[in-house]
Protein backbone atom coordinates (compact mmCIF):
# COMPACT_ATOMS: atom_id res chain seq x y z
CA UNK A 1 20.99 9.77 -6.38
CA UNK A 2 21.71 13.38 -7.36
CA UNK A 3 21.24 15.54 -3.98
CA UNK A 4 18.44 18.04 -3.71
CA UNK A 5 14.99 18.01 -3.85
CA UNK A 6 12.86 15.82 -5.93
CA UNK A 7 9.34 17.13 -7.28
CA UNK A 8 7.25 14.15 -8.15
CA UNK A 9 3.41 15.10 -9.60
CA UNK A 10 1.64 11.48 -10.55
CA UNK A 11 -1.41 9.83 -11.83
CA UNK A 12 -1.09 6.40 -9.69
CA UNK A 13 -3.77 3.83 -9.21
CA UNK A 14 -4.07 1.75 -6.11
CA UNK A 15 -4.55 -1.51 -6.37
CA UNK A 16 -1.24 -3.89 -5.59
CA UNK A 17 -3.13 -7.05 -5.25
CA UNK A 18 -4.86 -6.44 -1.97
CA UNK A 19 -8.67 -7.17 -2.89
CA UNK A 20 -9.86 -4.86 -0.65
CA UNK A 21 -7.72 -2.21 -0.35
CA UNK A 22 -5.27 0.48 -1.61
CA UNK A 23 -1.44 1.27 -1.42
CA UNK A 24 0.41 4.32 -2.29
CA UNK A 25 3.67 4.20 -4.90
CA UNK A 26 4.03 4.27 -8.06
CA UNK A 27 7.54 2.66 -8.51
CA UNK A 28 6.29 0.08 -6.03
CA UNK A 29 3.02 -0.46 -8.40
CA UNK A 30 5.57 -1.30 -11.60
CA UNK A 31 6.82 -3.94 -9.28
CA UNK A 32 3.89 -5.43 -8.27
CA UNK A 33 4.26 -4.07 -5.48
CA UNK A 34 7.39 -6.18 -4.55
CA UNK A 35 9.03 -2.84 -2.59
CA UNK A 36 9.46 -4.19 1.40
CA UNK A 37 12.89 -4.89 1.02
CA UNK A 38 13.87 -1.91 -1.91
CA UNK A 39 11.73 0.81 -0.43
CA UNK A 40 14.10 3.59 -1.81
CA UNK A 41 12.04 6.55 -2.55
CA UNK A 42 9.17 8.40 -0.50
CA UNK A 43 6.31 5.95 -0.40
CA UNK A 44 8.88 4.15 2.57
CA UNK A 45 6.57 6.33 4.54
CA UNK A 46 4.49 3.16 3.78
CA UNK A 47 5.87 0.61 2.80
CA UNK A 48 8.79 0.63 5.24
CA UNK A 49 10.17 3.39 7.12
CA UNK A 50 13.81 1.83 7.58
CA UNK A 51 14.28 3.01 3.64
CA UNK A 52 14.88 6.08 4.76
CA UNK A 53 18.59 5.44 5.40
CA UNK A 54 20.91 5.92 2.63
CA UNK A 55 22.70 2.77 2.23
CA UNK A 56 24.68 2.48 -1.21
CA UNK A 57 28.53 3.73 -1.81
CA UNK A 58 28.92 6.90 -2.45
CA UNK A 59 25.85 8.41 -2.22
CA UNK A 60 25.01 11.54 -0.27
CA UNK A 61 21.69 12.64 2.08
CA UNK A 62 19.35 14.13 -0.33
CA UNK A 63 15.84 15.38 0.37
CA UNK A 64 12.58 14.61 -1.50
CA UNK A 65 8.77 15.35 -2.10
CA UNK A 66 6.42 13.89 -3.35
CA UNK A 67 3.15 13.88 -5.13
CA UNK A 68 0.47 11.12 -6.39
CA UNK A 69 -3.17 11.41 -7.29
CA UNK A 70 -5.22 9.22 -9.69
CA UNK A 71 -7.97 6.61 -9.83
CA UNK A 72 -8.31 3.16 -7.73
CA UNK A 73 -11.09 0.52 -7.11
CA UNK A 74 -13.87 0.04 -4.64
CA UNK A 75 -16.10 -2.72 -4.65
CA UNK A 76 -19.61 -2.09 -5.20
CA UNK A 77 -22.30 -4.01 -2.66
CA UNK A 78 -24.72 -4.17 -5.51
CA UNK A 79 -23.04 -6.72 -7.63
CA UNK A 80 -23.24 -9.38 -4.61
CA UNK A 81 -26.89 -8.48 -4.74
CA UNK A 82 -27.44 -8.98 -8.10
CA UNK A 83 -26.98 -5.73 -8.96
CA UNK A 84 -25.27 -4.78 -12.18
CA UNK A 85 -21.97 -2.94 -11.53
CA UNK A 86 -19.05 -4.52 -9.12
CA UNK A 87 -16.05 -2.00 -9.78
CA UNK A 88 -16.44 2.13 -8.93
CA UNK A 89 -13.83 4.43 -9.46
CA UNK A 90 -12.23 6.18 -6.47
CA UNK A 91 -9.79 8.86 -6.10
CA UNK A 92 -6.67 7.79 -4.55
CA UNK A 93 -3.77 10.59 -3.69
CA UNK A 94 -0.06 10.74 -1.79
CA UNK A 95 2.15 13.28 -1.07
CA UNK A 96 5.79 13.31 1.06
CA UNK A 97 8.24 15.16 2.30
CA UNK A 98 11.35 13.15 3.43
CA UNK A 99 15.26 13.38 4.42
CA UNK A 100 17.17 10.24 2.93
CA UNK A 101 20.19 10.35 5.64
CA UNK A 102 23.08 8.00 6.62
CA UNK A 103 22.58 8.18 9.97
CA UNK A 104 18.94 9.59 10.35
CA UNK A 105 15.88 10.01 7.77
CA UNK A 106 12.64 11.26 8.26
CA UNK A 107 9.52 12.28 6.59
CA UNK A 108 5.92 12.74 6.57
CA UNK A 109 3.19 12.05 4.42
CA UNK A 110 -0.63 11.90 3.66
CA UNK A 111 -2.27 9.66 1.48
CA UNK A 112 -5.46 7.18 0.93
CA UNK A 113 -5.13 3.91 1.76
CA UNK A 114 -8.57 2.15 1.43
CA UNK A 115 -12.13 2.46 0.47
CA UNK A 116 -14.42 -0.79 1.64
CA UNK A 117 -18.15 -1.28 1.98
CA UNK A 118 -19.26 -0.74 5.57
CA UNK A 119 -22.29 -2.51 6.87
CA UNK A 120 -24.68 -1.17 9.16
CA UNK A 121 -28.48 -1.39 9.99
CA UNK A 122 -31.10 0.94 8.33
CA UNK A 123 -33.91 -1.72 9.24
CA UNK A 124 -32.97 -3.50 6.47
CA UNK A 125 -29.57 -4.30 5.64
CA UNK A 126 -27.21 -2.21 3.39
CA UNK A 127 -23.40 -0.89 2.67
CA UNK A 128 -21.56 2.41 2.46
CA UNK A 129 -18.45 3.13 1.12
CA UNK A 130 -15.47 4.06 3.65
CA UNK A 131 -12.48 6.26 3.34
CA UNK A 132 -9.30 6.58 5.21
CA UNK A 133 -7.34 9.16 5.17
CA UNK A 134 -3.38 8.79 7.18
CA UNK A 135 -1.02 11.64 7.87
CA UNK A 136 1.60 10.34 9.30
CA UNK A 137 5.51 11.01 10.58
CA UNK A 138 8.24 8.47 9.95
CA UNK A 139 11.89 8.09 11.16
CA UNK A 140 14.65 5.99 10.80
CA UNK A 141 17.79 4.99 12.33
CA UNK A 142 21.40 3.89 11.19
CA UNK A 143 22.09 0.80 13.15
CA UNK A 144 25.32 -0.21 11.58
CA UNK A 145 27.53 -0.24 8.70
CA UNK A 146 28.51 -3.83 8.72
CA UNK A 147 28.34 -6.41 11.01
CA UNK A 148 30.69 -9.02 8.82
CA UNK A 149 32.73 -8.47 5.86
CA UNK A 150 29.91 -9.39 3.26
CA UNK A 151 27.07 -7.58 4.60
CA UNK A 152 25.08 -6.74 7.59
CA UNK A 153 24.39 -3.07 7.09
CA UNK A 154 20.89 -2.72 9.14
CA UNK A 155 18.56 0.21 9.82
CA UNK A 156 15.20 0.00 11.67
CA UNK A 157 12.30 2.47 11.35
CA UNK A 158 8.83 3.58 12.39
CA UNK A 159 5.70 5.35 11.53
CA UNK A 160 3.07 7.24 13.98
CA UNK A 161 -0.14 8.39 12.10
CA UNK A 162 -3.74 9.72 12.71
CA UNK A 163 -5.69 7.92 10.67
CA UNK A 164 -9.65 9.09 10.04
CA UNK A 165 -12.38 7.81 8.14
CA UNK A 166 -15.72 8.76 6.85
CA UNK A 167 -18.79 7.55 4.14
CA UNK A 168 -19.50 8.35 0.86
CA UNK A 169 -23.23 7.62 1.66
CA UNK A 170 -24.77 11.08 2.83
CA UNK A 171 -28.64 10.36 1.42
CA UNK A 172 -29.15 7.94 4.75
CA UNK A 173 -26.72 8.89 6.59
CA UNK A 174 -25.64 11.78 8.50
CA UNK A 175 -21.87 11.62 7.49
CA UNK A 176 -20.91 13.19 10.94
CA UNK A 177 -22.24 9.62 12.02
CA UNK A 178 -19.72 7.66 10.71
CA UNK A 179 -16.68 9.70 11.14
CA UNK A 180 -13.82 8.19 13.20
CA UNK A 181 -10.39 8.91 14.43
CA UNK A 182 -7.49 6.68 15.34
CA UNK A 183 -3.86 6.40 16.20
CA UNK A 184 -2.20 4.18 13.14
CA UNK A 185 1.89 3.20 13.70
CA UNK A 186 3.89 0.78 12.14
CA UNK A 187 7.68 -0.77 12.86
CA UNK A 188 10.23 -1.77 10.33
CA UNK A 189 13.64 -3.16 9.24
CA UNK A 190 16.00 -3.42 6.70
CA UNK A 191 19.25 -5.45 6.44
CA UNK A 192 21.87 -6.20 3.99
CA UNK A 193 22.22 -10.07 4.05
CA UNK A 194 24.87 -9.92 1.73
CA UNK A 195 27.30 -7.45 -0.25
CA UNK A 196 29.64 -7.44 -3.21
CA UNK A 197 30.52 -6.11 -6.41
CA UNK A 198 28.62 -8.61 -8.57
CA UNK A 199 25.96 -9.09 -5.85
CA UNK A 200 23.30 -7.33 -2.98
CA UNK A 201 20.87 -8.89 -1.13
CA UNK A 202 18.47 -6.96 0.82
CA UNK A 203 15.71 -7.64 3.41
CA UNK A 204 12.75 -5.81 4.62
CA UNK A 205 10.15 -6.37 7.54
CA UNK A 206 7.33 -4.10 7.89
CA UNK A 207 4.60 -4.56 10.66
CA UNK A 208 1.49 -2.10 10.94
CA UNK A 209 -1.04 -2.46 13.73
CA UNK A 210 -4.35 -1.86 13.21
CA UNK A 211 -6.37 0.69 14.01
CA UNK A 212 -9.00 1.23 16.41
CA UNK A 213 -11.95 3.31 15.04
CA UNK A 214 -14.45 4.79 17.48
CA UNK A 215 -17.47 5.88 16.02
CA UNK A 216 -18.54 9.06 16.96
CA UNK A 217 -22.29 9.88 17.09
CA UNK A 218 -24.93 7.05 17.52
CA UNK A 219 -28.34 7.98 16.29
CA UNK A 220 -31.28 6.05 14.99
CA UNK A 221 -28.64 4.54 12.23
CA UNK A 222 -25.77 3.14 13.96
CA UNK A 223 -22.47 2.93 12.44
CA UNK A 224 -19.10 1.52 12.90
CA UNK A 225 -16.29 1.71 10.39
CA UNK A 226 -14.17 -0.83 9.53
CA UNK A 227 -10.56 -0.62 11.19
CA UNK A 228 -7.82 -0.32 8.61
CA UNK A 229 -6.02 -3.93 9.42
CA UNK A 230 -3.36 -5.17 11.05
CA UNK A 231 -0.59 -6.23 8.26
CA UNK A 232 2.93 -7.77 8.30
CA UNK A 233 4.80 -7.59 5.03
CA UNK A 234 8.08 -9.78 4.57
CA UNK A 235 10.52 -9.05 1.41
CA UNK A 236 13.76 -9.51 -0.44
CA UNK A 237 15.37 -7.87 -2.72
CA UNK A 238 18.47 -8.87 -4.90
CA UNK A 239 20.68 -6.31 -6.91
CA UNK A 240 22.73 -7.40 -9.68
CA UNK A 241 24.84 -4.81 -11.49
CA UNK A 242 25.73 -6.05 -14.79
CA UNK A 243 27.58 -4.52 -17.51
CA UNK A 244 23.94 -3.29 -19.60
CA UNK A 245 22.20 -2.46 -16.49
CA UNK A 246 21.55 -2.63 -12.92
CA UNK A 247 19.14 -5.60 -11.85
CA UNK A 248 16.87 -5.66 -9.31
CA UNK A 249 14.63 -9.05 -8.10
CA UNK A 250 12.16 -8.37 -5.18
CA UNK A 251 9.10 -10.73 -3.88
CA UNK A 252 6.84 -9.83 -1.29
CA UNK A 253 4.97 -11.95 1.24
CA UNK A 254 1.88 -10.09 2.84
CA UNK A 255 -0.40 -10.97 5.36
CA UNK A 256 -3.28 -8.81 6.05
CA UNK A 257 -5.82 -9.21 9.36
CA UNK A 258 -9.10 -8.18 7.57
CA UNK A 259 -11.42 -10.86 9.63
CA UNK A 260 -10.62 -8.68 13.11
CA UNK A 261 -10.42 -5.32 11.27
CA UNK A 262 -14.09 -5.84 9.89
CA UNK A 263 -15.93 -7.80 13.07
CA UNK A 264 -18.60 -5.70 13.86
CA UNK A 265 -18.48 -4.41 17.51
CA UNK A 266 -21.49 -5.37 19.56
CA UNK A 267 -22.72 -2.02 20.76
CA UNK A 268 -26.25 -0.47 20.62
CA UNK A 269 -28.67 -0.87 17.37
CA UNK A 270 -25.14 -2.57 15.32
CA UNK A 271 -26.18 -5.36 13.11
CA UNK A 272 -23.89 -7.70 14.92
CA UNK A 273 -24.79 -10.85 12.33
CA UNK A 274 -22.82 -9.91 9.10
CA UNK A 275 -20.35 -11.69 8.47
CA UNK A 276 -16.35 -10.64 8.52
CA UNK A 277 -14.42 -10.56 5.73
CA UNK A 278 -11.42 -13.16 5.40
CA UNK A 279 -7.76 -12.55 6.24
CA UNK A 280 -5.70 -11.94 2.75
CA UNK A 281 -2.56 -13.34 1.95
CA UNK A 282 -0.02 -11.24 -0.88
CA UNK A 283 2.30 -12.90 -3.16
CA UNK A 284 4.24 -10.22 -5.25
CA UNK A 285 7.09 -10.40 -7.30
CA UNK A 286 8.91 -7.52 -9.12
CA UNK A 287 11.73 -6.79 -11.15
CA UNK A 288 13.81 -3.48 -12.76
CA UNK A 289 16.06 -3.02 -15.29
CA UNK A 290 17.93 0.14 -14.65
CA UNK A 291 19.49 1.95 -17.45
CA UNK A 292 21.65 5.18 -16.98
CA UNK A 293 18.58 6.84 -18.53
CA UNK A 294 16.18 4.62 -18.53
CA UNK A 295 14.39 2.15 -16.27
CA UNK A 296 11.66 -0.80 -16.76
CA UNK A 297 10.38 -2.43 -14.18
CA UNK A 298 7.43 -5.80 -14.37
CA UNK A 299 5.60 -7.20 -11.52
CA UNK A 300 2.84 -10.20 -11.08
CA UNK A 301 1.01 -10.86 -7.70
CA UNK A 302 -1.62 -13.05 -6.29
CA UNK A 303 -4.04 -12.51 -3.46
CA UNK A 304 -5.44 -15.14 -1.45
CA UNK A 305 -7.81 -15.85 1.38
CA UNK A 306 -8.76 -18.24 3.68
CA UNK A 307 -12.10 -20.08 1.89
CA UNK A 308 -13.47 -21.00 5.25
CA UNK A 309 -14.05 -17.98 7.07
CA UNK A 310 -15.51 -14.22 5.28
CA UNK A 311 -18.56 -14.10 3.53
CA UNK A 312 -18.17 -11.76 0.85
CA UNK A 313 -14.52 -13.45 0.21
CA UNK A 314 -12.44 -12.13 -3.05
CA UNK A 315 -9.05 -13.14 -4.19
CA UNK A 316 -7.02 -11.50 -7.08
CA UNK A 317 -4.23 -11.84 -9.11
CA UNK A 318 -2.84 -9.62 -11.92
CA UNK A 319 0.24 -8.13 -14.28
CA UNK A 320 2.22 -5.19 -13.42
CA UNK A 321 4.36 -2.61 -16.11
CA UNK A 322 6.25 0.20 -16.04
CA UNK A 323 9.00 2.19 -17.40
CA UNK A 324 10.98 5.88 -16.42
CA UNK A 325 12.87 7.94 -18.52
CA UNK A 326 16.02 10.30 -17.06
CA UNK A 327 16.40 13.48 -18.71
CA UNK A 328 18.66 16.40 -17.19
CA UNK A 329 16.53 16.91 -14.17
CA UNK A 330 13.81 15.53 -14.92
CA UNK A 331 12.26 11.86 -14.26
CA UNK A 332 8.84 10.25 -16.32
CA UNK A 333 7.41 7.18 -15.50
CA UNK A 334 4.61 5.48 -16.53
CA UNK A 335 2.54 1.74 -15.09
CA UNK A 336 -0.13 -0.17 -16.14
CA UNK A 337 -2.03 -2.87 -14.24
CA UNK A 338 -3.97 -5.35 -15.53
CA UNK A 339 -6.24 -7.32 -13.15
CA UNK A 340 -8.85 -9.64 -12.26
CA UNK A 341 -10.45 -9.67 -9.25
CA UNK A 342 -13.10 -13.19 -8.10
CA UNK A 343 -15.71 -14.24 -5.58
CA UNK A 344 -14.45 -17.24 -3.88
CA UNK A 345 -17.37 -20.38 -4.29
CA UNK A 346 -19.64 -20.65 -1.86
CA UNK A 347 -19.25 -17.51 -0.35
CA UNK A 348 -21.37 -14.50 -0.58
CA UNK A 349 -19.56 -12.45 -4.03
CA UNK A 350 -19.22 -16.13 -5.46
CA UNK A 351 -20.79 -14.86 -8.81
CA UNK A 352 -17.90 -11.76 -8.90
CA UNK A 353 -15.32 -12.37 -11.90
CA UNK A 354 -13.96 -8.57 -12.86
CA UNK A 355 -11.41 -7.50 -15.04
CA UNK A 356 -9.56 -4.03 -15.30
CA UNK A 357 -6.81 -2.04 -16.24
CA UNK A 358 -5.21 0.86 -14.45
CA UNK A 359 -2.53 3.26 -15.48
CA UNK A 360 -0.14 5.32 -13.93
CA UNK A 361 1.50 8.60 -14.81
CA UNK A 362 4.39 10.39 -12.96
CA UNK A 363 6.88 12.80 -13.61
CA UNK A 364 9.90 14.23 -10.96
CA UNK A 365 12.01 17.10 -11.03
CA UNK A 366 14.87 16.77 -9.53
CA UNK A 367 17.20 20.26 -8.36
């Protein structure tokens, strides 16, 4: 990559298979969100901090920003009530500043990560709608060039956040109520398994703990947000250059802790009866075709959850596209999602069967 400083301005959505939750990246999203293991470009903030090394020959330290903001999902209590509408929009952003080293990287970033339903107790029960917002540093360190002929370059990395969260709901609510501050980290790794001319494989390991939301004010309503979850991502990633274009195969295996992250905490007035939500497991698989100009990249994934635990339990699955152009300086790219999002039988959003399609809209500069 050219060295200097890349401007990226997007319209991203933030979905990535995760029925419950949002995700940062815009690349990643063409993929599938199949980017553990490639995790090349700023949104390693999140995905995994060891990225920040600069690993292939020839290329020098270069430093990069970032920019994303666009439209995700939130689910919508009503529907499992009978109500009428399931999907709302939300407005999902992410922005970086980061040093791609050999030896050292860092960076730091801000973005929104999720938007769930929240119970609590009015008297009767009822939802809101919670946001969390992350600023966070990350760092990474050069652990070795190779450990055997045919591979073993390896860097590890590591993010410390603060991580805050508040509701949409301010009619029965005081919002000061349900505001609540953590500490969010994560750890990571990457390692070349394997490298040749004709060949690279890659592998990533991202762990993030969860979070561990306070609330602050108790009043007649009493509140308690949902903890962002604990999550452990696991991914390859295979480069092929060929004589067209450079390949790139990635899968991603996710597991996300949403049945600890959403047990209500038995403190004052809290409804302590609702039910969790179930633990969701992420299949992804991406792939990009890189072009000296051009790039396109394709993605499918699956989300899954345990049927016997969570009451309102979804699962997902859905199509990933997207394609960049190279011009001079400048870089366009451009996703599309298209997804479907069910109730699991015989739990609580059983009668939930959604579809939608998301877009996304970037363009970098790059001096």
């Amino acid at each position: 990559m050219k060295k200097g400083i890349i401007l990226a301005a997007g319209l991203c959505t933030a979905l990535m298979a995760d029925p419950y939750g949002t995700a940062p990246g815009t690349k990643a999203r063409g993929m599938g969100g199949a980017f553990t293991a490639v995790a090349n470009n700023n949104s390693a903030i999140y995905f995994n901090p060891a990225g920040l090394i600069v690993w292939e020959e020839g290329q020098e330290e270069f430093n990069a920003f970032t920019a994303e903001i666009g439209t995700g999902m939130v689910g919508d209590v009503e529907k499992i009530w009978g109500g009428d509408d399931y999907m709302n929009d939300y407005t999902n952003y992410f922005w970086g500043v980061t040093h791609f080293g050999q030896e050292v990287g860092f960076g730091v970033g801000s973005y929104s990560l999720y938007s769930n339903n929240n119970p609590y107790n009015t008297g009767t029960l009822t939802m809101i709608e919670q946001e969390n917002k992350i600023f966070a540093f990350a760092g990474a360190l050069k652990l070795t060039d190779s450990l055997y002929p045919s591979g073993g370059k390896i860097s590890v990395g590591a993010t410390l956040g603060y991580a805050w969260t508040y509701d949409f709901w301010s009619s029965e609510v005081d919002p000061d109520q349900a505001d609540a501050d953590s500490v969010l980290w994560s750890i990571a790794l990457k390692a070349r398994l394997y490298q040749s001319d004709e060949f690279n494989l890659d592998f990533g390991f991202n762990y993030r703990a969860e979070t561990d939301y306070q609330p602050r004010a108790f009043a007649t309503v009493d509140v308690v947000p949902w903890d962002i979850p604990e999550e452990t991502a696991i991914g390859l990633a295979a480069s092929i250059p060929t004589e067209f274009a450079n390949v790139v195969v990635a899968y991603d295996y996710k597991e996300t802790g949403y049945e600890s992250a959403t047990t209500p905490e038995p403190d004052g007035n809290i409804y302590t009866t609702l039910n969790p939500l179930p633990d969701v497991t992420t299949h992804s698989l991406g792939v990009e075709l890189g072009f000296e100009q051009f790039q396109v990249r394709a993605g499918y994934y699956t989300g899954s959850t345990d049927e016997s635990t969570g009451y309102n339990a979804l699962e997902s699955n859905g199509l990933t596209a997207g394609a960049g152009l190279t011009v001079d300086e400048w870089n366009f790219e451009v996703a599309i999602e298209k997804r479907n999002i069910e109730g699991v039988d015989g739990s609580g959003a059983a009668g939930i069967d959604e579809d939608a399609t998301f877009y996304s809209l970037s363009a970098n500069y790059v001096f």
